[in-house]
C-alpha atoms as a PDB file:
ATOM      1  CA  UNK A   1    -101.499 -74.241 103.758  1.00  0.00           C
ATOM      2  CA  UNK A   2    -101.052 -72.091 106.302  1.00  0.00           C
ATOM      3  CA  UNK A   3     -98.643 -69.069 105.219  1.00  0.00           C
ATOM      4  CA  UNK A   4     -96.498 -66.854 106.518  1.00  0.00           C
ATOM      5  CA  UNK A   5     -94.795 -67.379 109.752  1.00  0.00           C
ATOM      6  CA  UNK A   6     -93.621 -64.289 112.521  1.00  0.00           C
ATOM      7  CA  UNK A   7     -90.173 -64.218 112.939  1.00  0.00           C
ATOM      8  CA  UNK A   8     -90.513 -64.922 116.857  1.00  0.00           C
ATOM      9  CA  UNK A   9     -92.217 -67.725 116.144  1.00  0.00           C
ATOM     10  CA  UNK A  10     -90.108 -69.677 113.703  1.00  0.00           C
ATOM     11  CA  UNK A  11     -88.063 -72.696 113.898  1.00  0.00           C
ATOM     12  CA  UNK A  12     -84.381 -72.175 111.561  1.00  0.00           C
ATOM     13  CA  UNK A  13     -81.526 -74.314 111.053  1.00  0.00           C
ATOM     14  CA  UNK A  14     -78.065 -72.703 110.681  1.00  0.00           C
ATOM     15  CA  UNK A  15     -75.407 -74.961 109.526  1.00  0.00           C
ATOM     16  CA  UNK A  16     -71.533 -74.374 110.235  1.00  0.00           C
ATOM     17  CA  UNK A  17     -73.454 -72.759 113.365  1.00  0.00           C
ATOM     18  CA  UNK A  18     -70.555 -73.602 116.109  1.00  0.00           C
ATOM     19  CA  UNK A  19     -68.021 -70.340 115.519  1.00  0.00           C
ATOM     20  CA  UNK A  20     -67.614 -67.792 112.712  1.00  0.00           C
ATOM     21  CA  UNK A  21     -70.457 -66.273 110.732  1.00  0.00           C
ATOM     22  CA  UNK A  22     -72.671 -69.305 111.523  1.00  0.00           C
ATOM     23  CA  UNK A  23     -72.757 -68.344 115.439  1.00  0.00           C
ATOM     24  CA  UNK A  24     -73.158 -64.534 113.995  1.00  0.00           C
ATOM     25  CA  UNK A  25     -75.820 -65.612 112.451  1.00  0.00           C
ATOM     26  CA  UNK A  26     -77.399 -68.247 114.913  1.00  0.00           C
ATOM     27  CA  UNK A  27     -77.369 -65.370 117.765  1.00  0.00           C
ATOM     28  CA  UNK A  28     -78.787 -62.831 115.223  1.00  0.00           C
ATOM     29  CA  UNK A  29     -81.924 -65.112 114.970  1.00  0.00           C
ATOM     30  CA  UNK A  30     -82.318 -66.202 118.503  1.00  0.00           C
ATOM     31  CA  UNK A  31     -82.587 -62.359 119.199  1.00  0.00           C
ATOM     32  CA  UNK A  32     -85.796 -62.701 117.335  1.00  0.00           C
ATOM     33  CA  UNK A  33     -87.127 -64.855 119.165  1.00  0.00           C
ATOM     34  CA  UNK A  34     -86.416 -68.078 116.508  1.00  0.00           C
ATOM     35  CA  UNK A  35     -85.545 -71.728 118.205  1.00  0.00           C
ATOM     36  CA  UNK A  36     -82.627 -72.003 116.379  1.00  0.00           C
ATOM     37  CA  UNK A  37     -81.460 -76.218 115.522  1.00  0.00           C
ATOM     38  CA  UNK A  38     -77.456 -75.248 115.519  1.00  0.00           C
ATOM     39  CA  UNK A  39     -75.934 -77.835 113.055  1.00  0.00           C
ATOM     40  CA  UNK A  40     -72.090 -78.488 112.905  1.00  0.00           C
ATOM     41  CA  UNK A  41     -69.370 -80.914 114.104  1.00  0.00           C
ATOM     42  CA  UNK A  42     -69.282 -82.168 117.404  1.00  0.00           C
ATOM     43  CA  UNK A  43     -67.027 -79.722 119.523  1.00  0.00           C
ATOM     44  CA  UNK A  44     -66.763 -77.173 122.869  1.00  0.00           C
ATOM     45  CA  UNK A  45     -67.797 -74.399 121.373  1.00  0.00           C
ATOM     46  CA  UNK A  46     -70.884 -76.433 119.486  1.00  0.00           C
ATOM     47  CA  UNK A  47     -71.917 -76.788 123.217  1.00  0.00           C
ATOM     48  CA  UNK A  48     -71.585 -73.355 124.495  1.00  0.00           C
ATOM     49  CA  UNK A  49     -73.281 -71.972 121.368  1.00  0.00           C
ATOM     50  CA  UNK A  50     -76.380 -74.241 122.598  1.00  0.00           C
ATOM     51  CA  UNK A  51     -76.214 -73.185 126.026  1.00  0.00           C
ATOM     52  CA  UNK A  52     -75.293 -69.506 125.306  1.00  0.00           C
ATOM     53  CA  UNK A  53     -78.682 -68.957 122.845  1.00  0.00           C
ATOM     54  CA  UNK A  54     -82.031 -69.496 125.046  1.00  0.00           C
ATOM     55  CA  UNK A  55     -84.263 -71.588 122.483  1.00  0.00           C
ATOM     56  CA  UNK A  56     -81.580 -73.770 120.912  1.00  0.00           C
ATOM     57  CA  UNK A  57     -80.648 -77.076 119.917  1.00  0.00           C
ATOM     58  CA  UNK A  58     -77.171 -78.567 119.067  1.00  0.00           C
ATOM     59  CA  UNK A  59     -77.266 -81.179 116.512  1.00  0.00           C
ATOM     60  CA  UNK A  60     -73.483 -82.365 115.981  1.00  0.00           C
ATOM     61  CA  UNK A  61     -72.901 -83.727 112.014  1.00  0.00           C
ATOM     62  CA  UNK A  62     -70.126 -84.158 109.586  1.00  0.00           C
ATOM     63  CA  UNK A  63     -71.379 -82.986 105.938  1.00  0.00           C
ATOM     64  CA  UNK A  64     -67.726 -84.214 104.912  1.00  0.00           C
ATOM     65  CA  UNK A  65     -69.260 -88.001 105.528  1.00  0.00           C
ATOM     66  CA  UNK A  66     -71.955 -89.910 103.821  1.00  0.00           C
ATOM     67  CA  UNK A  67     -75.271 -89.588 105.326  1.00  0.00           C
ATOM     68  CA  UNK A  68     -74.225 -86.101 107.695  1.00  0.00           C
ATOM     69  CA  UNK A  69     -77.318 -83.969 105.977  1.00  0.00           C
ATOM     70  CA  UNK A  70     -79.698 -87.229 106.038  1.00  0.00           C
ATOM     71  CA  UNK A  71     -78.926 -87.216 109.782  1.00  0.00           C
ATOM     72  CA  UNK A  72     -79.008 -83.963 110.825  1.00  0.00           C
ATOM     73  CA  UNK A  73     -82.363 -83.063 108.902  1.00  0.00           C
ATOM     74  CA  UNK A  74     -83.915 -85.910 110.675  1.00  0.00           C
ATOM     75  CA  UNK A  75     -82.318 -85.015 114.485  1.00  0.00           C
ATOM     76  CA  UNK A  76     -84.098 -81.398 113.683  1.00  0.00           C
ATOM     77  CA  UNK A  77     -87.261 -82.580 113.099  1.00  0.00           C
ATOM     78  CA  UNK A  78     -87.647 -84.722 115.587  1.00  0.00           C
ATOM     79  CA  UNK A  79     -86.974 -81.922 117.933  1.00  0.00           C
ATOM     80  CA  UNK A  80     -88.438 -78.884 116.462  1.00  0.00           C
ATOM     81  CA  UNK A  81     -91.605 -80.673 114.410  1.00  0.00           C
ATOM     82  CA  UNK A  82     -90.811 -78.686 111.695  1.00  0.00           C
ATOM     83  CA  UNK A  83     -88.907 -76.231 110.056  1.00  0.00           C
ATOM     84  CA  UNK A  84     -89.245 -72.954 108.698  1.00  0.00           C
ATOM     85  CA  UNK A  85     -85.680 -71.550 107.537  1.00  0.00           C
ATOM     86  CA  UNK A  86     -82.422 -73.476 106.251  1.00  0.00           C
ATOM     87  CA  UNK A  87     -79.435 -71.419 106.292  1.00  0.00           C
ATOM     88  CA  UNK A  88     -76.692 -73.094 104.703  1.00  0.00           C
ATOM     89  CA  UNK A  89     -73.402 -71.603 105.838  1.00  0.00           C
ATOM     90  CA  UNK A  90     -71.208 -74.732 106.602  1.00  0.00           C
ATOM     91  CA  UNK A  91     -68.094 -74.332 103.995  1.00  0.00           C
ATOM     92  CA  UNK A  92     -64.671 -75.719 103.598  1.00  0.00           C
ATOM     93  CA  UNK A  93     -61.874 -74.244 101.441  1.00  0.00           C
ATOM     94  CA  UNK A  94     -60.144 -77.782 100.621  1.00  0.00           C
ATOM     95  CA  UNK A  95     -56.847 -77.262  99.073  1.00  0.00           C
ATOM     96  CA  UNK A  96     -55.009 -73.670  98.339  1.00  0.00           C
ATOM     97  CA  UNK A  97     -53.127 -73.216  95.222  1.00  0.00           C
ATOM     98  CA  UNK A  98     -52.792 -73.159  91.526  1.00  0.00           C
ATOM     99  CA  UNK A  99     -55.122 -75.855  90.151  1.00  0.00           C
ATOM    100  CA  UNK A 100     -52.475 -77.732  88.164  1.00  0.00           C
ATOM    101  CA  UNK A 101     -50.392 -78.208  91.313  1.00  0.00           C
ATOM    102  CA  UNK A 102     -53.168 -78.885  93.933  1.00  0.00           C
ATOM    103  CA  UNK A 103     -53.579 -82.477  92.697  1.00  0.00           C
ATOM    104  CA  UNK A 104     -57.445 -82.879  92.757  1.00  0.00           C
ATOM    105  CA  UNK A 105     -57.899 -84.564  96.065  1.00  0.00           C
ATOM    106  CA  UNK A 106     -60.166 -82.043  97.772  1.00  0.00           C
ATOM    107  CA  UNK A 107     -62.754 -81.251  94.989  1.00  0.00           C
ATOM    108  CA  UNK A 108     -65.307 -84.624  96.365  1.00  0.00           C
ATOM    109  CA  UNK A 109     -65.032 -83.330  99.796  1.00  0.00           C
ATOM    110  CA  UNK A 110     -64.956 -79.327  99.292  1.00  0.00           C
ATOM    111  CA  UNK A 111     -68.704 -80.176  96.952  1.00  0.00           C
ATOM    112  CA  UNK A 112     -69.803 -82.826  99.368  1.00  0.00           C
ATOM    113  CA  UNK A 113     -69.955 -80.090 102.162  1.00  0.00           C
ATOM    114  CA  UNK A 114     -70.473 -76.568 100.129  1.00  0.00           C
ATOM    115  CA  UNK A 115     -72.811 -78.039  97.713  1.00  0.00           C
ATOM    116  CA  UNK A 116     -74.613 -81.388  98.117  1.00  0.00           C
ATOM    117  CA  UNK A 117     -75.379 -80.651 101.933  1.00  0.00           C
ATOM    118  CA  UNK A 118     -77.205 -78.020 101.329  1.00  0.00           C
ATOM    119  CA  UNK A 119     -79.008 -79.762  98.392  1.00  0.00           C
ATOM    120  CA  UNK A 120     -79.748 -82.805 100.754  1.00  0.00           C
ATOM    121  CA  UNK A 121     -80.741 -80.876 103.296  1.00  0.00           C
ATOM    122  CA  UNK A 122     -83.052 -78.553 101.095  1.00  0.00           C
ATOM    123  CA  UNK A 123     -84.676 -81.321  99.661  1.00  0.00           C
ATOM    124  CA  UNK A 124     -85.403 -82.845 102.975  1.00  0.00           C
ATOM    125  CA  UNK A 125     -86.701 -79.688 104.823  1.00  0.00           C
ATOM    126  CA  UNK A 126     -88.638 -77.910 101.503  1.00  0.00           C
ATOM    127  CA  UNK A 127     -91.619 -80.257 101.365  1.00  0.00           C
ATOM    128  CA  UNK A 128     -92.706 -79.191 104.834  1.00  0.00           C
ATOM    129  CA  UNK A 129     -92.421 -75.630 103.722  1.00  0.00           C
ATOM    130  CA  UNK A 130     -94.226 -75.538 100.913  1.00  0.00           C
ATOM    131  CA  UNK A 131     -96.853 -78.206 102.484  1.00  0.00           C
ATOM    132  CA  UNK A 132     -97.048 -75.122 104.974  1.00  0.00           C
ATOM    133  CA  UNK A 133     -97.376 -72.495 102.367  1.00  0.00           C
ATOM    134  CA  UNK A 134     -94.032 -70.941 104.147  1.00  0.00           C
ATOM    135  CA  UNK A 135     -90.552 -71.309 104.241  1.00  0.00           C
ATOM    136  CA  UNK A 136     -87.483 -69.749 103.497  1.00  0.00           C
ATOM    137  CA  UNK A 137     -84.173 -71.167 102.000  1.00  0.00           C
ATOM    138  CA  UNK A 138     -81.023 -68.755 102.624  1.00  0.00           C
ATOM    139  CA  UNK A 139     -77.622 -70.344 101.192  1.00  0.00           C
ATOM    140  CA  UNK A 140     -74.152 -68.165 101.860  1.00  0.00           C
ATOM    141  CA  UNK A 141     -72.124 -67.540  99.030  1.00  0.00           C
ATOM    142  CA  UNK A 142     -68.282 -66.986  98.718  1.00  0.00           C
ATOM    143  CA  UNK A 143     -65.649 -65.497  97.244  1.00  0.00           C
ATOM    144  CA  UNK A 144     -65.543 -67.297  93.327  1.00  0.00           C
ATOM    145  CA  UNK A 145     -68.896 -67.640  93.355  1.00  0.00           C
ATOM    146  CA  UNK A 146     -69.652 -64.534  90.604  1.00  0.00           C
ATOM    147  CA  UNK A 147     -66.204 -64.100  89.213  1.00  0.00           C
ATOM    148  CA  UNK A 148     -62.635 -66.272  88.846  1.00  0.00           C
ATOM    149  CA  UNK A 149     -60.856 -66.659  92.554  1.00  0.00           C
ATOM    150  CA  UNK A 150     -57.444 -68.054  91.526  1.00  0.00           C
ATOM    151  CA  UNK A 151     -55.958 -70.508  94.004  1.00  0.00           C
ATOM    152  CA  UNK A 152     -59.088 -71.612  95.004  1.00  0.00           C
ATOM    153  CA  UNK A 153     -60.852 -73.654  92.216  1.00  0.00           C
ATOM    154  CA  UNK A 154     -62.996 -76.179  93.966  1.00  0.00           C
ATOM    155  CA  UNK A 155     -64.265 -73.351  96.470  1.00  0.00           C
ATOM    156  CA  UNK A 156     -65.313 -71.004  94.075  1.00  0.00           C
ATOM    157  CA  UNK A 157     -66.448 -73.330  91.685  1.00  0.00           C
ATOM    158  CA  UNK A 158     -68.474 -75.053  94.869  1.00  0.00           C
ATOM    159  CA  UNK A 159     -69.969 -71.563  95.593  1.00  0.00           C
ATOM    160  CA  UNK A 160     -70.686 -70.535  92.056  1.00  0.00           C
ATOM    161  CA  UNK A 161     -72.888 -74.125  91.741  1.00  0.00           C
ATOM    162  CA  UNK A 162     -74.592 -73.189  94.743  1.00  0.00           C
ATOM    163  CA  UNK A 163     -76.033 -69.750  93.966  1.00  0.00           C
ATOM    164  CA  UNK A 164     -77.257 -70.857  90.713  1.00  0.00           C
ATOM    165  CA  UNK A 165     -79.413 -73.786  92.429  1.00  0.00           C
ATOM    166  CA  UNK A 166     -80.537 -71.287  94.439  1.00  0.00           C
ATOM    167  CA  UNK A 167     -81.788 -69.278  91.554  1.00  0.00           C
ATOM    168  CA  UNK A 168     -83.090 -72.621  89.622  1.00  0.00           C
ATOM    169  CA  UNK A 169     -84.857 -73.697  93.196  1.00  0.00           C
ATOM    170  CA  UNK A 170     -86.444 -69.912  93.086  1.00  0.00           C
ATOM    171  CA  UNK A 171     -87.954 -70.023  90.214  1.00  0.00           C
ATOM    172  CA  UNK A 172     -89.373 -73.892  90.407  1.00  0.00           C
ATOM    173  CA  UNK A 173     -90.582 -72.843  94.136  1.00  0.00           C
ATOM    174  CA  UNK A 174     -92.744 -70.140  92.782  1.00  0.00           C
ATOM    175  CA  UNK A 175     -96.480 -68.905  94.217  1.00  0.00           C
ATOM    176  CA  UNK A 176     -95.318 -71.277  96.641  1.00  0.00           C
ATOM    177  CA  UNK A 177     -94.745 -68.981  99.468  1.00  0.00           C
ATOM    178  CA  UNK A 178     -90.750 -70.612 100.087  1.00  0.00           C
ATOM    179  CA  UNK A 179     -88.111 -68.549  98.422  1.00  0.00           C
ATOM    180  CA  UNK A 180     -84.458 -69.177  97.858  1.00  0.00           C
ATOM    181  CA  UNK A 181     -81.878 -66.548  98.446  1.00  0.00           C
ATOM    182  CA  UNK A 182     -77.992 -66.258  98.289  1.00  0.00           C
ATOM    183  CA  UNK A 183     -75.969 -63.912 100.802  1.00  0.00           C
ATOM    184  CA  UNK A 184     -72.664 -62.575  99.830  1.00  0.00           C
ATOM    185  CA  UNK A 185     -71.588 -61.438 103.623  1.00  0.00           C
ATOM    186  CA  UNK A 186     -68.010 -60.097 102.659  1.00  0.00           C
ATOM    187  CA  UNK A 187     -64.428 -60.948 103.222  1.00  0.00           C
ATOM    188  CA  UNK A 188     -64.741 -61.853 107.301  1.00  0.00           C
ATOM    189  CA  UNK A 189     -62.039 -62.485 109.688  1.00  0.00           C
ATOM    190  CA  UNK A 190     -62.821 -66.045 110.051  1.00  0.00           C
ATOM    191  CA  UNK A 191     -61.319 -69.207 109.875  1.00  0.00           C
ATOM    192  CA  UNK A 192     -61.066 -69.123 106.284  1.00  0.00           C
ATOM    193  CA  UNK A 193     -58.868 -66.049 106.858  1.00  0.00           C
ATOM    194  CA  UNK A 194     -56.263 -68.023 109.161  1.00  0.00           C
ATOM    195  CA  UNK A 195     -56.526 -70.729 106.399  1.00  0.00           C
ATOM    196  CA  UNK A 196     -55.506 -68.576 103.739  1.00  0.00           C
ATOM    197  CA  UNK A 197     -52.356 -67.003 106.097  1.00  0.00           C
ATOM    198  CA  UNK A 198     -51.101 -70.578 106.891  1.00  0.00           C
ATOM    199  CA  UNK A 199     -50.863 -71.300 102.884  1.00  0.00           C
ATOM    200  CA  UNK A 200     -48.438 -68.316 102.469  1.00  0.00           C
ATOM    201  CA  UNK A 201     -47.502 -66.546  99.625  1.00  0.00           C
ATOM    202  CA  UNK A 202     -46.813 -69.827  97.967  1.00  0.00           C
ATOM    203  CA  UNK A 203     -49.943 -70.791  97.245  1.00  0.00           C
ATOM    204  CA  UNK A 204     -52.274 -68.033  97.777  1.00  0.00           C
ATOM    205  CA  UNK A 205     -50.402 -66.036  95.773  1.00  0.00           C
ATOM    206  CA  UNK A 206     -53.617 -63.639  94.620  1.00  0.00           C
ATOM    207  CA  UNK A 207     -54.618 -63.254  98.386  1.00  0.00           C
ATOM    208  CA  UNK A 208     -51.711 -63.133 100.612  1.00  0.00           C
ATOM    209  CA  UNK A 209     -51.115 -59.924 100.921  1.00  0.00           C
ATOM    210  CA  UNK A 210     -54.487 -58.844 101.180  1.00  0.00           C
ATOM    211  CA  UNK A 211     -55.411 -61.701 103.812  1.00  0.00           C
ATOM    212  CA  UNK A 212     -52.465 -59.934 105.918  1.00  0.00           C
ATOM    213  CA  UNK A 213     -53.841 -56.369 106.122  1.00  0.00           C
ATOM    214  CA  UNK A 214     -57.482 -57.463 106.876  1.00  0.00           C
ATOM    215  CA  UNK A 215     -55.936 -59.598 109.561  1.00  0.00           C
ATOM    216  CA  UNK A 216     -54.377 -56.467 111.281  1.00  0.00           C
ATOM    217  CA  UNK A 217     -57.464 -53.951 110.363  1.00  0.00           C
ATOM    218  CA  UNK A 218     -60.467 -56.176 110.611  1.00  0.00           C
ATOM    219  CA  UNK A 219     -62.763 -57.160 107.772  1.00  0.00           C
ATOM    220  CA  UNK A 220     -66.601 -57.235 106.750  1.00  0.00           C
ATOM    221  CA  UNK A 221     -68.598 -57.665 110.051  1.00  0.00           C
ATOM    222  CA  UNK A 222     -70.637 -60.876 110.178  1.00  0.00           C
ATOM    223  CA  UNK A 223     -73.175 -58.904 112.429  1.00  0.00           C
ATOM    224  CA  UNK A 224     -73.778 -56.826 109.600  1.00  0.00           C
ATOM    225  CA  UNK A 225     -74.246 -59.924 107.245  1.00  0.00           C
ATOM    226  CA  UNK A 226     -76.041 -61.661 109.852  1.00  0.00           C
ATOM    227  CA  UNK A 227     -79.002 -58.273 110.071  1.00  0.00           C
ATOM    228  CA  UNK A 228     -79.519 -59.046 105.964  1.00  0.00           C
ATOM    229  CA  UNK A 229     -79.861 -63.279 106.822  1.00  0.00           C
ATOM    230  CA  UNK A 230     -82.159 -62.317 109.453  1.00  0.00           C
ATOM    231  CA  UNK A 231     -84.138 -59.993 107.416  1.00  0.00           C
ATOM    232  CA  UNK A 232     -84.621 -63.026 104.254  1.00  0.00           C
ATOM    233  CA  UNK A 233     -85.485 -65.347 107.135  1.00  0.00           C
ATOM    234  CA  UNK A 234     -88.567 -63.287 107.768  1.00  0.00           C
ATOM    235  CA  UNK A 235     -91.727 -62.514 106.121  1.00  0.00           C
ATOM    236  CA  UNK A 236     -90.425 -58.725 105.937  1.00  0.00           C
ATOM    237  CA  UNK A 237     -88.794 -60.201 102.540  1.00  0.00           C
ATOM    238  CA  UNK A 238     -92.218 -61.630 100.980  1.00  0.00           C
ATOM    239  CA  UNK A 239     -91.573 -61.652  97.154  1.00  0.00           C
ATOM    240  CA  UNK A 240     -87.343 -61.210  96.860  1.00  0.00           C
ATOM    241  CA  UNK A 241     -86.224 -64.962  95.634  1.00  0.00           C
ATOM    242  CA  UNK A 242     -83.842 -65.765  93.720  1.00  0.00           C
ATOM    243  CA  UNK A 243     -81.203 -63.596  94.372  1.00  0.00           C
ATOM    244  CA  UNK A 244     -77.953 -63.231  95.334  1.00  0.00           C
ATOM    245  CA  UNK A 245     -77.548 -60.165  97.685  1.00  0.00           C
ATOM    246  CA  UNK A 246     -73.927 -58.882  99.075  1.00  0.00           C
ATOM    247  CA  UNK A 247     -74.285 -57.457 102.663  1.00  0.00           C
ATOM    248  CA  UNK A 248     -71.578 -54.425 101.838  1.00  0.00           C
ATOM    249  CA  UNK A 249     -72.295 -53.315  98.876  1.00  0.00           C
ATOM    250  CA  UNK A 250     -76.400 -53.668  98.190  1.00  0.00           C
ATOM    251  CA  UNK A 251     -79.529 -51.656  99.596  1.00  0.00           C
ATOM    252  CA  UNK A 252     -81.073 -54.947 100.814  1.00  0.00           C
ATOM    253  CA  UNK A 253     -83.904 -53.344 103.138  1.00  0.00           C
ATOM    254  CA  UNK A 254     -85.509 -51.278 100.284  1.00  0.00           C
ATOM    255  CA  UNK A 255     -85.563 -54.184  98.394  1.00  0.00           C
ATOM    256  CA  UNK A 256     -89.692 -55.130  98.778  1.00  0.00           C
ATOM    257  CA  UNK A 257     -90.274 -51.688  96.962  1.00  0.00           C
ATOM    258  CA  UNK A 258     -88.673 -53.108  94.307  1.00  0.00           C
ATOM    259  CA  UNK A 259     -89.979 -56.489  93.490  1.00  0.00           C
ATOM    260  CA  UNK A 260     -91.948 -55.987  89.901  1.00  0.00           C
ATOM    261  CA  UNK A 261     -88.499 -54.733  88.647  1.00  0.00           C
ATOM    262  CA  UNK A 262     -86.486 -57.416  90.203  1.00  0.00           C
ATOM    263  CA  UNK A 263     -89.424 -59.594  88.438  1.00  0.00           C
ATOM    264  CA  UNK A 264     -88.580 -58.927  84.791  1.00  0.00           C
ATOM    265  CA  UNK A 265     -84.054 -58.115  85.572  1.00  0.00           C
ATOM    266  CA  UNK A 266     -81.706 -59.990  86.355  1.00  0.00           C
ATOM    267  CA  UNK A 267     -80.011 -57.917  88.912  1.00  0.00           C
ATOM    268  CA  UNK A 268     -78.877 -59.360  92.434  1.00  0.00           C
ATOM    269  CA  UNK A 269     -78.011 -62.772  90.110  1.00  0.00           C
ATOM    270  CA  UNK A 270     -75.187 -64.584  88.559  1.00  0.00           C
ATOM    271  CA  UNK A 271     -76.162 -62.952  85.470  1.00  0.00           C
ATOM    272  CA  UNK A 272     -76.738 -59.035  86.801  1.00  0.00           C
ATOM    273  CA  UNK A 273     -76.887 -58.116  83.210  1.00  0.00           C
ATOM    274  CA  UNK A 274     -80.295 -58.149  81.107  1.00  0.00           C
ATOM    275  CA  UNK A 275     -80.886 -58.995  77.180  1.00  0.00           C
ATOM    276  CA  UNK A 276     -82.490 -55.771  75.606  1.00  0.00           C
ATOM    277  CA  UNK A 277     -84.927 -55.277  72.355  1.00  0.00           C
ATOM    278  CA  UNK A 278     -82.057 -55.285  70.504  1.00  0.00           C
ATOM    279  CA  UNK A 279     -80.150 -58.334  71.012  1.00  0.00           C
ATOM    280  CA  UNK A 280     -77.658 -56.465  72.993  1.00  0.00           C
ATOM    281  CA  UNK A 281     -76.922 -56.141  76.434  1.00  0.00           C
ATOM    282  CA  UNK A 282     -77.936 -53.530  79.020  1.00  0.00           C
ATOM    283  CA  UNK A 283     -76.914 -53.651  82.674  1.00  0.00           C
ATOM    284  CA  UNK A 284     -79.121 -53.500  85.689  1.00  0.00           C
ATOM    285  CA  UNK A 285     -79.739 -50.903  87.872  1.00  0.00           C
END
């Protein structure tokens, strides 16, 4: 085992890394010095992302296909050797609207992609890591994941499945040094945005209106989201795992001072209440 890894010197793979958050994030590392394996579908801006970010490597896959996270784990190897951090930011939204008009169609492909890529391509990267004694597994949340996102079942239900394998891998991966974290970066001006415009009113009916003013006055900035991915990615975070961490609202960086508390609460979880002497409930602070 050989432990911790500097930042500079680590090898990361960013999925969904062609546009959006994932290049946020991708460009965020490469600043540090990472080689950074930049996973999405084939496209133009795939390309200039690669030649853009000194260090990099594009690795074109479709996690909406059979075999896409098999693939993709094995093209970054080969390359790199090895790898140190997974961030798992690839997402679709599959269908908008009220469940019992949406028809069901999208659910196999919106958990293929936001769920069992990042499993598959968790389980093929984490042995390395923990043969290494290092390794760090950063999965992006979304909106649904901790409470009910009407209009957008399968997403939110996708997301919510997610951070709680992150929490179960945590916990398993412990004295370990790998640890599994969930980021919460905030309602961005992404694609998902312009997805949730083109619906309409119609069938994002909870999110219209709001999707409409952050289009005109900007929302959450990924740079922002991208410093706390950046920060889990290195060994700055030794001993936070296992929990999910929103980029606007939570005091991230101060976070090491805190990890005997975070040991025995379940704040920054699913949960973020804690079962007292009593056999009531008191929330975490």
């Amino acid at each position: 085992m050989s432990g911790p890894v500097p930042l500079a010197d680590s090898v990361a793979v960013v999925t969904g890394a062609s546009r959006g958050f994932g290049r946020a994030i991708a460009g965020a590392l490469a600043a540090r010095g990472v080689r950074v394996a930049l996973v999405a579908r084939e496209s133009e801006e795939l390309r200039a992302a690669e030649a853009e970010l000194p260090g990099s490597y594009a690795v074109p896959a479709d996690f909406a296909h059979s075999g896409g996270a098999d693939g993709a784990a094995r093209a970054c190897l080969n390359h790199f050797g090895r790898i140190d951090v997974l961030v798992n930011n690839a997402a679709i939204q599959g269908a908008i609207g009220p469940f019992v008009a949406e028809g069901g169609t999208d659910w196999e492909a919106v958990f293929r992609v936001n769920l069992f890529a990042p499993v598959n391509l968790t389980r093929l990267l984490l042995t390395g890591m923990i043969e290494r004694g290092f390794g760090r597994i950063i999965n992006i949340s979304g909106g649904g994941a901790t409470g009910p996102r009407p209009d957008f079942a399968a997403y939110g239900a996708s997301k919510c499945a997610l951070v709680r394998f992150t929490e179960t891998l945590a916990q398993e991966l412990s004295g370990t040094g790998v640890t599994a974290n969930a980021v919460a970066p905030g309602a961005m001006n992404t694609r998902m945005l312009a997805e949730v415009l083109a619906a309409g009113p119609d069938r994002a009916r909870h999110e219209f209106t709001a999707a409409e003013k952050r289009a005109g006055t900007g929302g959450a900035s990924p740079e922002a989201a991208a410093e706390l991915v950046a920060w889990l990615a290195s060994a700055a975070s030794d001993g936070i795992s296992g929990r999910l961490l929103s980029a606007v609202w939570d005091d991230w960086s101060n976070l090491p001072e805190r990890t005997e508390q975070l040991a025995t609460s379940d704040i920054y979880t699913l949960r973020r209440i804690t079962p007292d002497d009593r056999g009531g409930w008191k929330k975490c602070a």
